[in-house]
Protein backbone atom coordinates (compact mmCIF):
# COMPACT_ATOMS: atom_id res chain seq x y z
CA UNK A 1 87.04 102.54 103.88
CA UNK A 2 89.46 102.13 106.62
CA UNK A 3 92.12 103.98 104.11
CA UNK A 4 89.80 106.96 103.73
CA UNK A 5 89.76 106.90 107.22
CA UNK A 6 92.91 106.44 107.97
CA UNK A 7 93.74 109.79 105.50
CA UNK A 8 90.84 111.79 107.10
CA UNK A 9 92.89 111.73 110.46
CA UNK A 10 96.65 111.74 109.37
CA UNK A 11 96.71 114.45 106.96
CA UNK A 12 95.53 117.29 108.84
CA UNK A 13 97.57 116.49 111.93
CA UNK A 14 100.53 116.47 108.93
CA UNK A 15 99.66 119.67 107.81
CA UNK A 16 99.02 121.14 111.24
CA UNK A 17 101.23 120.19 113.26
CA UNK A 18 103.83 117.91 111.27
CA UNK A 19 104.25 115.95 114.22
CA UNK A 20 107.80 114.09 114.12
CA UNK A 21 106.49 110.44 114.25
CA UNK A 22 104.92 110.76 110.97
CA UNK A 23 108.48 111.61 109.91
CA UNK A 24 109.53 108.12 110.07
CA UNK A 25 110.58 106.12 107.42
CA UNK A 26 108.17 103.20 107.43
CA UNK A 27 105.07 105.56 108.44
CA UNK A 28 105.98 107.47 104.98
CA UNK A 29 105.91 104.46 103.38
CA UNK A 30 102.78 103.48 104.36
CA UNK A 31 101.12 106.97 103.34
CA UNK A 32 102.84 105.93 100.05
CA UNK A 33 101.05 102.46 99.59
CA UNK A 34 98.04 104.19 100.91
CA UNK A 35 98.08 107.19 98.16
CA UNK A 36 98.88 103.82 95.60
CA UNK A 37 95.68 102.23 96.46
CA UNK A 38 93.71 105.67 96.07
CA UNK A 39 95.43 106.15 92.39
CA UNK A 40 94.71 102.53 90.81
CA UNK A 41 91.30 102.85 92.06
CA UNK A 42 90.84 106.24 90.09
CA UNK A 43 92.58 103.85 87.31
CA UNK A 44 89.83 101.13 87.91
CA UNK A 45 86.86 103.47 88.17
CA UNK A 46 87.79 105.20 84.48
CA UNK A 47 87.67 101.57 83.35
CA UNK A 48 84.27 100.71 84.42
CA UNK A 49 81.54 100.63 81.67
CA UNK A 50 78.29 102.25 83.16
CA UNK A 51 74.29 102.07 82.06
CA UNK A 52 73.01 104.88 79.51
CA UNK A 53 69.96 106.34 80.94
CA UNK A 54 68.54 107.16 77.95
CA UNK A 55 69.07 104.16 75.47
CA UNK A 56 69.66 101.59 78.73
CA UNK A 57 72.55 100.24 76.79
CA UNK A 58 75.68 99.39 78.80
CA UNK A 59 78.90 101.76 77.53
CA UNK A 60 82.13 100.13 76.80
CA UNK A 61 83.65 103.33 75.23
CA UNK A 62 86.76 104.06 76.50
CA UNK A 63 86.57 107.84 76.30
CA UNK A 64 82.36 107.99 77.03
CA UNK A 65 83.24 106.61 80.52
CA UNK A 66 86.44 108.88 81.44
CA UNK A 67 84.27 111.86 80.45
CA UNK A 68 81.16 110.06 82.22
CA UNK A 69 83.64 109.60 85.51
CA UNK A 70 85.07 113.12 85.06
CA UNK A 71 81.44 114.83 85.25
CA UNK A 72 80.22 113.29 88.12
């Protein structure tokens, strides 16, 4: 949550204004690890089985839950 936050400030002042502090090394490299953390979630979340609504079975198919992620 704090990350989200964190990327809900910094990159429309980036954008806007590309202020020069945010062209410092380590502050790139933090919006680096940040952007990491965002990316193995997405990893994570494709990975997680979910509940079939209709048959109440839990799916463990691979492709079922990156198309079940993708859709919603």
């Amino acid at each position: 949550m704090i990350l989200a936050t964190f990327n809900v400030f910094v990159i429309p002042l980036d954008v806007g204004f590309n202020p020069e502090a945010f062209q410092n090394f380590l502050f790139k490299l933090f919006n680096y690890v940040v952007d990491m953390f965002f990316f193995i979630d997405i990893l994570v979340s494709f990975r997680t089985t979910y509940i079939n609504e209709r048959t109440g079975a839990e799916v463990k198919d691979v492709k079922m839950m990156g198309r079940y992620y993708l859709r919603g």
